[in-house]
C-alpha atoms as a PDB file:
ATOM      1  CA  UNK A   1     -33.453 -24.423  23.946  1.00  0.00           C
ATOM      2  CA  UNK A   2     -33.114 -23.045  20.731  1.00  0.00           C
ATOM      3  CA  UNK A   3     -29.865 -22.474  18.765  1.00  0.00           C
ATOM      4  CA  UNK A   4     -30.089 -19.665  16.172  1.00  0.00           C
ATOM      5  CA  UNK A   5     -29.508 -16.181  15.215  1.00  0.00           C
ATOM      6  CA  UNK A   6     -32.330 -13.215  16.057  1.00  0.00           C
ATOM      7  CA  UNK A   7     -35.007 -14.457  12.934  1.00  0.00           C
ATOM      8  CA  UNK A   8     -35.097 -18.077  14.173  1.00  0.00           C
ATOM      9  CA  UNK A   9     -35.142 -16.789  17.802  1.00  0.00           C
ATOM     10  CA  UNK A  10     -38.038 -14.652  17.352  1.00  0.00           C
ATOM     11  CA  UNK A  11     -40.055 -17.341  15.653  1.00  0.00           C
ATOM     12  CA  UNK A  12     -39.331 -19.716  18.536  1.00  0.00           C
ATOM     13  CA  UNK A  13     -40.180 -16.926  21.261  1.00  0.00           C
ATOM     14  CA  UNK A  14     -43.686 -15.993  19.489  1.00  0.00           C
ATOM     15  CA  UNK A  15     -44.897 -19.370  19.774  1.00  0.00           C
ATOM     16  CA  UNK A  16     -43.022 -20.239  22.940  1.00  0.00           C
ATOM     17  CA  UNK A  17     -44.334 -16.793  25.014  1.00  0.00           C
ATOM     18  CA  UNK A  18     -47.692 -18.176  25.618  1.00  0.00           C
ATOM     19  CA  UNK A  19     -46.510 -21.176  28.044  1.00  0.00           C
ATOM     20  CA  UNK A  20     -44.876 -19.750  30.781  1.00  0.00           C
ATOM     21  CA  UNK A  21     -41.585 -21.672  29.997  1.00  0.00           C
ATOM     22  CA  UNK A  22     -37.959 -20.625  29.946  1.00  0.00           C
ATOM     23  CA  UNK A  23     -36.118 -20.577  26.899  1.00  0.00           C
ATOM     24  CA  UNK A  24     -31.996 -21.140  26.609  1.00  0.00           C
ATOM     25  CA  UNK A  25     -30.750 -18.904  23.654  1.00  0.00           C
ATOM     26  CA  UNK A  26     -27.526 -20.316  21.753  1.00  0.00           C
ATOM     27  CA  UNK A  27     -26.436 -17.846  19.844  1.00  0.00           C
ATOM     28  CA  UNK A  28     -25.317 -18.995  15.984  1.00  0.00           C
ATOM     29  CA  UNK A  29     -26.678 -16.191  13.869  1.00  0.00           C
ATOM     30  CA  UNK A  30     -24.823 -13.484  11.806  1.00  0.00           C
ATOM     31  CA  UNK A  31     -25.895 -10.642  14.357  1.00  0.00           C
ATOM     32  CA  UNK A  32     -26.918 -12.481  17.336  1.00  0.00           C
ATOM     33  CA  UNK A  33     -28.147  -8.593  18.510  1.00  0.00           C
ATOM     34  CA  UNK A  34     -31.084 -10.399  21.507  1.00  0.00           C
ATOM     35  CA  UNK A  35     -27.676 -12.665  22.480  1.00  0.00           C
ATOM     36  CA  UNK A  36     -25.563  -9.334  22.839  1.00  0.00           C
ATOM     37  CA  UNK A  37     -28.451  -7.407  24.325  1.00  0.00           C
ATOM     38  CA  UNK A  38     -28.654 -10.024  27.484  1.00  0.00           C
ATOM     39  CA  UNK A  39     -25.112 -10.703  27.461  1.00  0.00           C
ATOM     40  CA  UNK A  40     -25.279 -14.496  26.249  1.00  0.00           C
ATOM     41  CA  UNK A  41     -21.717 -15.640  25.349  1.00  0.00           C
ATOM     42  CA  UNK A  42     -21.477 -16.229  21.831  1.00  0.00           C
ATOM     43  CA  UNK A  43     -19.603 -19.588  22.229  1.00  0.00           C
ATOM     44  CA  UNK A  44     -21.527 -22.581  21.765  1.00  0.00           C
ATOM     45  CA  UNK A  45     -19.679 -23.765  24.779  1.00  0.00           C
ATOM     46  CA  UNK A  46     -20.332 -20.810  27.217  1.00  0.00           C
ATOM     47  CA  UNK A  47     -23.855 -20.156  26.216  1.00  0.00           C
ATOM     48  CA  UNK A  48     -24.696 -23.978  27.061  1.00  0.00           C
ATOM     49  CA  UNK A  49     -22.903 -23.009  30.156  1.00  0.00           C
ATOM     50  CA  UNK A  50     -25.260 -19.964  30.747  1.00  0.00           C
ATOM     51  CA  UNK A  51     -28.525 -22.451  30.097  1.00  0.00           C
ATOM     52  CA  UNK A  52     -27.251 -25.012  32.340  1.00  0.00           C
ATOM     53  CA  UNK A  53     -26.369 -22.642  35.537  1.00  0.00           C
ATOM     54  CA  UNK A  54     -29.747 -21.786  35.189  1.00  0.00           C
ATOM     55  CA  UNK A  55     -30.502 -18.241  35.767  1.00  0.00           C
ATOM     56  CA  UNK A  56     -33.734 -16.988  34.417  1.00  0.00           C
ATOM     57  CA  UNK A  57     -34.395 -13.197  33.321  1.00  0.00           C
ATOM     58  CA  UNK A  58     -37.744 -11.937  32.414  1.00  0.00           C
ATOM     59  CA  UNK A  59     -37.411  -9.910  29.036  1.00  0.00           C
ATOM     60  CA  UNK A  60     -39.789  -7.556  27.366  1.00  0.00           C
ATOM     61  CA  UNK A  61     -41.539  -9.051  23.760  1.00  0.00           C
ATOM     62  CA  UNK A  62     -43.178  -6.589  21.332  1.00  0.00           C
ATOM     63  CA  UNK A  63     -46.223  -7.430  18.925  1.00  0.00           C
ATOM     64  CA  UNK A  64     -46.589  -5.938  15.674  1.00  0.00           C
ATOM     65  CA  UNK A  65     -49.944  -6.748  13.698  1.00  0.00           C
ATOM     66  CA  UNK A  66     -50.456 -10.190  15.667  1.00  0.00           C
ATOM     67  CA  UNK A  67     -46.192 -10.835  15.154  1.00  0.00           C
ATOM     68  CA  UNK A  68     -44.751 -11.381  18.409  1.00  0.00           C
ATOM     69  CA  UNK A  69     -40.648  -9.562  18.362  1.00  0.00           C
ATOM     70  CA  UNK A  70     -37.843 -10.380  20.795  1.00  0.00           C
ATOM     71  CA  UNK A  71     -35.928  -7.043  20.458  1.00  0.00           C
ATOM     72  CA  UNK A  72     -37.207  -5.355  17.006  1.00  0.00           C
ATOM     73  CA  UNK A  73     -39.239  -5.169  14.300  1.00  0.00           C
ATOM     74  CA  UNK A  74     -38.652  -3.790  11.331  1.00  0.00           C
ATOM     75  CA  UNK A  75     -40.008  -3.125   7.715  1.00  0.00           C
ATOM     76  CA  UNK A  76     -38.224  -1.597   4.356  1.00  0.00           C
ATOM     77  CA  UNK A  77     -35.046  -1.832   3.758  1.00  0.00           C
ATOM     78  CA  UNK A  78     -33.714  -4.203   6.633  1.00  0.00           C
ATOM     79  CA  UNK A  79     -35.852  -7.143   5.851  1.00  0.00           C
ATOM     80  CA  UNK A  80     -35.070  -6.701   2.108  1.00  0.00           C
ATOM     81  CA  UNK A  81     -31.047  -6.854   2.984  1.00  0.00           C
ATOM     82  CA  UNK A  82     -31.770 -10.035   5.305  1.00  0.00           C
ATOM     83  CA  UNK A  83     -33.677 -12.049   2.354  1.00  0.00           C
ATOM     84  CA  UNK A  84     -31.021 -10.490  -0.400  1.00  0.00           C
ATOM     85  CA  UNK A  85     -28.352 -11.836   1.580  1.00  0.00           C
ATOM     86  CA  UNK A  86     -29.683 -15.218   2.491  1.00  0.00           C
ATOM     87  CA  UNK A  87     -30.529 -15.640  -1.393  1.00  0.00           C
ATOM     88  CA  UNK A  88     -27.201 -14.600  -2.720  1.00  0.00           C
ATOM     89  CA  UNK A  89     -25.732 -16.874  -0.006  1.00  0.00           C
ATOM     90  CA  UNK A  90     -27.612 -19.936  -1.779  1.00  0.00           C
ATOM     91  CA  UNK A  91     -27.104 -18.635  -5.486  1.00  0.00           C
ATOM     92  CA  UNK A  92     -23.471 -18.185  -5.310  1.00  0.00           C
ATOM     93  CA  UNK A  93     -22.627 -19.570  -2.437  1.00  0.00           C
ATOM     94  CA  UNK A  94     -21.072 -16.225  -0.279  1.00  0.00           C
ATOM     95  CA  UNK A  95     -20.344 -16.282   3.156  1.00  0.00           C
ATOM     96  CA  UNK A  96     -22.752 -14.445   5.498  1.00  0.00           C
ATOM     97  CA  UNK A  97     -20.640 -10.904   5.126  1.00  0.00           C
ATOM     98  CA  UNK A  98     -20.036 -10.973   2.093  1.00  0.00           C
ATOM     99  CA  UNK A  99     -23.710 -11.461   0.912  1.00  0.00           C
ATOM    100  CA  UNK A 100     -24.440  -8.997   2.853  1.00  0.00           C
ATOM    101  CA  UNK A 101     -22.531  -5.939   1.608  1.00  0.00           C
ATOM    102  CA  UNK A 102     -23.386  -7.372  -2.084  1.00  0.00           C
ATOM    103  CA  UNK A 103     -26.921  -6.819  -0.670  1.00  0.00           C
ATOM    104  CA  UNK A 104     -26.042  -3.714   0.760  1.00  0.00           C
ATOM    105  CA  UNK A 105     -24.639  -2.199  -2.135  1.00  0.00           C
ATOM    106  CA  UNK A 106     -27.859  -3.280  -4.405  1.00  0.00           C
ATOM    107  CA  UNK A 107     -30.232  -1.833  -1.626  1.00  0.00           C
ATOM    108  CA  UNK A 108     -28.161   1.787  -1.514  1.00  0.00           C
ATOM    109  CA  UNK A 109     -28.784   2.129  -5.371  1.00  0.00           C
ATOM    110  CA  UNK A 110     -32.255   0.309  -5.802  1.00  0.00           C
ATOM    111  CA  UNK A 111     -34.487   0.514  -2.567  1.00  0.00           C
ATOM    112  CA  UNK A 112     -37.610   2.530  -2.951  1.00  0.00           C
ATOM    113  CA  UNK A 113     -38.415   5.541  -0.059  1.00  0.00           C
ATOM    114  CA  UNK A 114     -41.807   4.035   1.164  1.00  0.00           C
ATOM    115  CA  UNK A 115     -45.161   5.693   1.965  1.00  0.00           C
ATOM    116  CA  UNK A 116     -46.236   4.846   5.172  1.00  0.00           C
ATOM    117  CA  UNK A 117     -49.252   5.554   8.022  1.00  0.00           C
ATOM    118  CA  UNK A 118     -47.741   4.868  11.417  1.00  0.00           C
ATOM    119  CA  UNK A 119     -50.811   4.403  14.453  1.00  0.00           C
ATOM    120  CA  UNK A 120     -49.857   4.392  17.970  1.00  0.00           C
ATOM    121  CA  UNK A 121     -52.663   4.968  20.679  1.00  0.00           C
ATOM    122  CA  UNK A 122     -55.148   6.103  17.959  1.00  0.00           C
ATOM    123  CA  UNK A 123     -52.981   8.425  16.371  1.00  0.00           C
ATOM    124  CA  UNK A 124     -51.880   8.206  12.687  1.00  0.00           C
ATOM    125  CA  UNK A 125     -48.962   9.684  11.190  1.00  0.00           C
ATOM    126  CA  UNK A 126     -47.967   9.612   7.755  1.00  0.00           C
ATOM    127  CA  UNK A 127     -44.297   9.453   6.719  1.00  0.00           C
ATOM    128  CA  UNK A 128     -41.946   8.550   3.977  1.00  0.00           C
ATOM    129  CA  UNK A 129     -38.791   6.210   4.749  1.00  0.00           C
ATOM    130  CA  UNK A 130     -36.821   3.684   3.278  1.00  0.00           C
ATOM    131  CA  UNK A 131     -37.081   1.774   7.209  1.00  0.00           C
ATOM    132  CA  UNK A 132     -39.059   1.455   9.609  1.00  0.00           C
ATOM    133  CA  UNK A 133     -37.691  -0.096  12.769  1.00  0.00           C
ATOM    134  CA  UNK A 134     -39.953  -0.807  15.850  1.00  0.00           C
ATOM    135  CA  UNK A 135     -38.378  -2.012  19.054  1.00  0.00           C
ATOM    136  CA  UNK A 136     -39.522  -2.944  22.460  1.00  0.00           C
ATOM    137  CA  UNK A 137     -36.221  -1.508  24.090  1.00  0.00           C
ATOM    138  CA  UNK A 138     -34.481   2.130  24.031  1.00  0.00           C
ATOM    139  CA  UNK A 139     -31.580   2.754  21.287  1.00  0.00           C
ATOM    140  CA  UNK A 140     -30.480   6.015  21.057  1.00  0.00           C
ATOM    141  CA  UNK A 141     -28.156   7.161  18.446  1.00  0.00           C
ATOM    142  CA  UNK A 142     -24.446   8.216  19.204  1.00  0.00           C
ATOM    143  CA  UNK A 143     -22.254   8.849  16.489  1.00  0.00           C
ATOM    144  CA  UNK A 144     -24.243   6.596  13.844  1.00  0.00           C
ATOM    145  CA  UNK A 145     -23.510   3.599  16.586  1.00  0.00           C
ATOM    146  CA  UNK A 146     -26.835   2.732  18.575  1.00  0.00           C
ATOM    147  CA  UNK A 147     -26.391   3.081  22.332  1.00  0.00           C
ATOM    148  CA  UNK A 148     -28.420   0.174  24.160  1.00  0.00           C
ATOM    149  CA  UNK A 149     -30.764   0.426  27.347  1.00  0.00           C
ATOM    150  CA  UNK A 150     -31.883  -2.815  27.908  1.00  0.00           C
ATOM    151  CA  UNK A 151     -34.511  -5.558  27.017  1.00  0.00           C
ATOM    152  CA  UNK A 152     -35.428  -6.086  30.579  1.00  0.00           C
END
């Protein structure tokens, strides 16, 4: 059982995927996106609920040079907001939102549009991007507000 948000999820799951083992997901992160995505209650108290009654889904994981991902991986901007927030959360002692539109608003003004080479099956493509987001599920874009498929 692990209680965490996505990042400490992830970690858990990459070293966990190789024994054949269930794992119960409590959800305490800022996003808690896998949690949403399987429709884990976000309650300590119902989620313990959800581990205890049992029921065992299979999900999809992803792999990204040798990194093992529960629902995305991602480079560029995103990761860069993540640590920003976490440190401004120690230096000055902000609460999770609020950290995170201070890092926000720095990232907008300061974050670099990256060169990249993206291979998939032997192909390369080059590309330019401030992100770069890989998941193992289907998003589509509606109105700036991601549409989910599923992890399963």
């Amino acid at each position: 059982i692990i209680g965490g948000g996505d990042g400490s999820i992830r970690t858990v799951a990459g070293v966990h995927c190789w024994n054949d083992l269930p794992l119960g997901v409590i959800p305490l992160g800022t996003w808690n996106h896998f949690a949403k995505d399987l429709k884990i209650p976000l309650s300590v108290e119902e989620a313990v609920a959800v581990i205890a009654a049992g029921e065992i889904r299979a999900v999809d994981l992803g792999e990204v040079n040798g990194q093992i991902f529960i629902n995305n991986s991602s480079i560029g901007i995103y990761p860069y907001l993540v640590l920003d927030r976490e440190r401004r959360r120690r230096r000055e002692g902000l609460s999770k939102w609020r950290a995170m539109i201070k890092a926000g608003l720095r990232a907008v003004r300061y974050f670099p549009i990256h060169r990249l080479a993206i291979r998939v099956e032997g192909r390369v493509e080059p590309c330019r991007s401030p992100c770069v987001f890989i998941g193992n599920n289907e998003y589509r874009l509606s109105c700036l507000v991601p549409a989910f498929s599923g992890l399963d």
